[in-house]
Protein backbone atom coordinates (compact mmCIF):
# COMPACT_ATOMS: atom_id res chain seq x y z
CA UNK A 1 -0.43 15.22 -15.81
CA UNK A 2 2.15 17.68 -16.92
CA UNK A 3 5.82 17.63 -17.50
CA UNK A 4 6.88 18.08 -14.35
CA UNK A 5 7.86 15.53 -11.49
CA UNK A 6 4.64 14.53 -9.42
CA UNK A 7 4.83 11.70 -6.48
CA UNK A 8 3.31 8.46 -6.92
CA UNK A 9 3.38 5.07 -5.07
CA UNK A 10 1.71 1.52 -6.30
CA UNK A 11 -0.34 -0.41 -3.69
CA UNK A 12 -2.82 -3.33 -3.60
CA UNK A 13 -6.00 -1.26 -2.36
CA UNK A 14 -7.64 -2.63 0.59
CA UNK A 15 -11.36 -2.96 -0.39
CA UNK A 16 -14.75 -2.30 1.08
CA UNK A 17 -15.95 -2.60 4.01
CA UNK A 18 -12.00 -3.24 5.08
CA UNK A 19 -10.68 -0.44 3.71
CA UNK A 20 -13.18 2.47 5.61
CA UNK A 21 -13.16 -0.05 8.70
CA UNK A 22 -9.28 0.14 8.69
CA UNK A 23 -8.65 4.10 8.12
CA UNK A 24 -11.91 4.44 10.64
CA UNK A 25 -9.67 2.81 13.72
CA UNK A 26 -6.43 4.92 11.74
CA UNK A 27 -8.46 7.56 12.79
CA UNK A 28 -9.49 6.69 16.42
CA UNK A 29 -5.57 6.39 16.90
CA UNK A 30 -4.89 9.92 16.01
CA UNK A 31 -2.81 9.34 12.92
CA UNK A 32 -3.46 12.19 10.82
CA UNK A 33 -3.16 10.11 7.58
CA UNK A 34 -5.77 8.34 7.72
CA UNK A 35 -7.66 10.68 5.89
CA UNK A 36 -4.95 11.12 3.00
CA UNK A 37 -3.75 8.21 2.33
CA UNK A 38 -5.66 5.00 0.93
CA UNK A 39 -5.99 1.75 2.85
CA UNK A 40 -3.40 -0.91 0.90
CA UNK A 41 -0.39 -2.83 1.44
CA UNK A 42 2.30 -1.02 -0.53
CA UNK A 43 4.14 -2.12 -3.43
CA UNK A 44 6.39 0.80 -4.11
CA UNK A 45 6.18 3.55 -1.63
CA UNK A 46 5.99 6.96 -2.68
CA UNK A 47 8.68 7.84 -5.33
CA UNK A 48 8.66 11.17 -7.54
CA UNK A 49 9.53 10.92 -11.32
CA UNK A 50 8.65 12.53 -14.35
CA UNK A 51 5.37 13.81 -15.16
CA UNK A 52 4.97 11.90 -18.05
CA UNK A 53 3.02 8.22 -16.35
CA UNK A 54 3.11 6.68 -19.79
CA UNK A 55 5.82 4.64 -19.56
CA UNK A 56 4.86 3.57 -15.56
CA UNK A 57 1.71 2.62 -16.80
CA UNK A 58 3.20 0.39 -19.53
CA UNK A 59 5.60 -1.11 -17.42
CA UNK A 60 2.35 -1.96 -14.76
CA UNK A 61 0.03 -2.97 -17.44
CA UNK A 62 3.03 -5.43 -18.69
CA UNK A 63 3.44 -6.25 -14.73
CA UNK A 64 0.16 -7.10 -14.35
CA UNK A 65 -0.19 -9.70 -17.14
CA UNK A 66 2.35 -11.70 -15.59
CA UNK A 67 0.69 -11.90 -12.04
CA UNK A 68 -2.68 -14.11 -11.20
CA UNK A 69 -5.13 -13.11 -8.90
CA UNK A 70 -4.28 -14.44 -4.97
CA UNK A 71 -5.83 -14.69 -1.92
CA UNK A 72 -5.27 -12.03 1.05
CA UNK A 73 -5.69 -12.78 5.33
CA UNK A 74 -4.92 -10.00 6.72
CA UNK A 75 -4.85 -10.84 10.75
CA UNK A 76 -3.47 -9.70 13.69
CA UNK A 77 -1.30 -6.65 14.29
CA UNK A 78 2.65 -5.98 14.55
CA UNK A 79 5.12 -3.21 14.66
CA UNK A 80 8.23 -1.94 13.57
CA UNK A 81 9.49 -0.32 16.76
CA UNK A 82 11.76 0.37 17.64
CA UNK A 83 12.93 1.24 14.43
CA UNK A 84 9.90 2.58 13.10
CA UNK A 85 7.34 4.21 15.06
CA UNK A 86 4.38 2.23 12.75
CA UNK A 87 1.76 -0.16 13.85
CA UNK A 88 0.45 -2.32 11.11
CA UNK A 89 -2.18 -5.01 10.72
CA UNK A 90 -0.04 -8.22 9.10
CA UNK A 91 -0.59 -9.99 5.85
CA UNK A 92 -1.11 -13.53 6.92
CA UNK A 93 -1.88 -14.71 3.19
CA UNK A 94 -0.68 -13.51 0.12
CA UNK A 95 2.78 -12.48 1.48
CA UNK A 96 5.03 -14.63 -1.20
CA UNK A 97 1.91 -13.58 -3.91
CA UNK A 98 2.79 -9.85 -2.88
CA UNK A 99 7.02 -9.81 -2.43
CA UNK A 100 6.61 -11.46 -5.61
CA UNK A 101 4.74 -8.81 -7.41
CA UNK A 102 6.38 -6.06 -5.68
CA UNK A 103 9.90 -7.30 -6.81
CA UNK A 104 8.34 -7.44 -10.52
CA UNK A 105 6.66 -3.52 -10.17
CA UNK A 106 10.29 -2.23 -8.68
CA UNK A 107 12.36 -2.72 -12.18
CA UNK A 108 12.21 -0.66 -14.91
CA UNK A 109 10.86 3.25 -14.57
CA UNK A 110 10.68 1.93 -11.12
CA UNK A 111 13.51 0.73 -10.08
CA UNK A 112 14.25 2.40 -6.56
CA UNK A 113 16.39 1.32 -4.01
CA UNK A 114 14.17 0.51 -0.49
CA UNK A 115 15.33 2.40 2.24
CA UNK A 116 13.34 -1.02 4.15
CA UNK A 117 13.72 -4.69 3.54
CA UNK A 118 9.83 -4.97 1.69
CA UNK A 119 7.39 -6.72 4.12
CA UNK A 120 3.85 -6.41 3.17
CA UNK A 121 1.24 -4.94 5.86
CA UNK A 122 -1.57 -2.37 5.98
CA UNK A 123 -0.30 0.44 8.39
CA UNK A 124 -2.97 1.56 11.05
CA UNK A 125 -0.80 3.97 12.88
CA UNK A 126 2.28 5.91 12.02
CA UNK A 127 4.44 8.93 13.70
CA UNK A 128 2.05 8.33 17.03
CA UNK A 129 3.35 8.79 20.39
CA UNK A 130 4.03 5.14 22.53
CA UNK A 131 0.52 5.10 23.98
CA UNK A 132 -1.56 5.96 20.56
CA UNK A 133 0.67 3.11 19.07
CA UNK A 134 0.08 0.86 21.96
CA UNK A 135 -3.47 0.91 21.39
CA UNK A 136 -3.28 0.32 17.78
CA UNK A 137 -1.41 -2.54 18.64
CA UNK A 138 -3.70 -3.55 21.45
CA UNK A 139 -7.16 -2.78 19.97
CA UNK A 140 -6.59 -4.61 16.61
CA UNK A 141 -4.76 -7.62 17.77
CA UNK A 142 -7.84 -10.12 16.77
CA UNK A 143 -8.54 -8.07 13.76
CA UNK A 144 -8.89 -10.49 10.92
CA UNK A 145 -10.54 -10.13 7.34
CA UNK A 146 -9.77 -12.16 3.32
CA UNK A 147 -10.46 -11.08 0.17
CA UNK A 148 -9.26 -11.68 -3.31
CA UNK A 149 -6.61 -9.59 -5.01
CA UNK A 150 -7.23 -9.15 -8.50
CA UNK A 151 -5.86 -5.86 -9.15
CA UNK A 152 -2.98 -2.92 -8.17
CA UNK A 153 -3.64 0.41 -7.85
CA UNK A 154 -1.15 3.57 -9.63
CA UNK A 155 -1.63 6.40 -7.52
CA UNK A 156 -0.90 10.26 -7.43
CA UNK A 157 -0.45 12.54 -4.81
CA UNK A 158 -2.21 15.93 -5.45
CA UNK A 159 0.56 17.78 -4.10
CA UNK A 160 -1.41 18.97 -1.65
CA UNK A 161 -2.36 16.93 0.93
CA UNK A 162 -3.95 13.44 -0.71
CA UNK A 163 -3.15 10.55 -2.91
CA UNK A 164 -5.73 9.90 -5.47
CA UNK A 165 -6.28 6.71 -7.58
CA UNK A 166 -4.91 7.19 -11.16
CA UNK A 167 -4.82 3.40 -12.64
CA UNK A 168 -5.94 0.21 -11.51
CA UNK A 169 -4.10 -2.99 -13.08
CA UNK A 170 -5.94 -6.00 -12.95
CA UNK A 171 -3.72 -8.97 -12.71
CA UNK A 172 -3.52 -11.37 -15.74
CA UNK A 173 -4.71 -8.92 -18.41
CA UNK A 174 -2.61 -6.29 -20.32
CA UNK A 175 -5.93 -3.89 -19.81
C-alpha cells in the first residue's frame, strides 16, 4: 500500500459453499455487487484512511486476541425498507458474539461514527427496484446455513471496482 488514503471495511467472511451460494442468488436478483463485493456480515463498513494499514492491523490483531471463536445461523431473510432499499439474510446466531466484536474493531484507528444503528446480516440485494427486492425477500425466506467463526477479514478496495482480502484475524491469537 502507499501513502495515500485507500478504502477498507472489516467483515466476518461468509465461507464456502455459503458464500458463492449467497452472491450466486445476489446475482439472480440483479444487484450488481455481487460480483465486487465479498459475502460477510460487516463489522465496519467501508471507511477510507491512511495508506499506511500498520497500525489497523495492530489494532485487529490486538482485537482478535480478545474474541473466541462463535457459532453463526444465518436463517431467514429481512429488510430495511423503507429506510433502506437492502434485503438481507439475518444472523440468527452469533448476533451478541458479533455486536460484541464489532464494538471492540470500531475504537482506535477505527473509530467511526455509524451512519446505522449496527445489526449484523449478510446483504443479498441492495439499490434494487421493489420487485427485484421482493424476490430476494421471497426466494430466500427458508434459507438457512451454520458455521463456525474463527476469524475476521481486513479488506481493500482496489479502487476500481472490487474489494480484495488483505488480512485475516483469527480470533484468540495475536497472529
Amino acid at each position: 500500500m502507499g501513502s495515500g488514503p485507500v478504502s477498507i471495511g472489516v467483515a466476518v467472511a461468509v465461507p464456502e459453499p455459503y458464500a458463492t451460494e449467497l452472491r450466486t442468488y445476489r446475482a439472480s436478483f440483479g444487484d450488481v455487487q455481487a460480483r465486487a463485493v465479498p459475502t460477510h456480515v460487516t463489522l465496519v463498513p467501508p471507511v477510507t484512511v491512511d495508506g499506511d494499514l500498520v497500525p489497523v492491523e495492530t489494532h485487529l490483531s490486538r482485537v482478535a486476541l480478545r474474541h473466541r471463536p462463535f457459532e453463526m445461523l444465518l436463517r431467514g431473510t429481512g429488510t430495511f425498507r423503507p429506510l433502506s432499499p437492502v434485503v438481507f439474510v439475518a444472523v440468527a446466531l452469533g448476533i451478541a458474539e458479533c455486536e460484541l466484536l464489532a464494538h471492540d474493531v470500531r475504537a482506535g484507528p477505527l473509530a467511526v461514527e455509524p451512519e446505522f444503528p449496527y445489526h449484523p446480516h449478510v446483504t443479498i440485494a441492495h439499490h434494487l427496484d421493489d420487485i427485484a427486492l421482493d424476490k430476494a425477500f421471497d426466494t430466500l425466506a427458508d434459507y438457512r446455513c451454520a458455521f463456525d467463526v474463527d476469524a475476521f477479514v481486513l479488506f481493500v478496495h482496489d479502487g476500481v471496482a472490487r474489494w480484495h482480502e488483505r488480512r485475516v484475524f483469527e480470533l484468540g491469537s495475536a497472529g
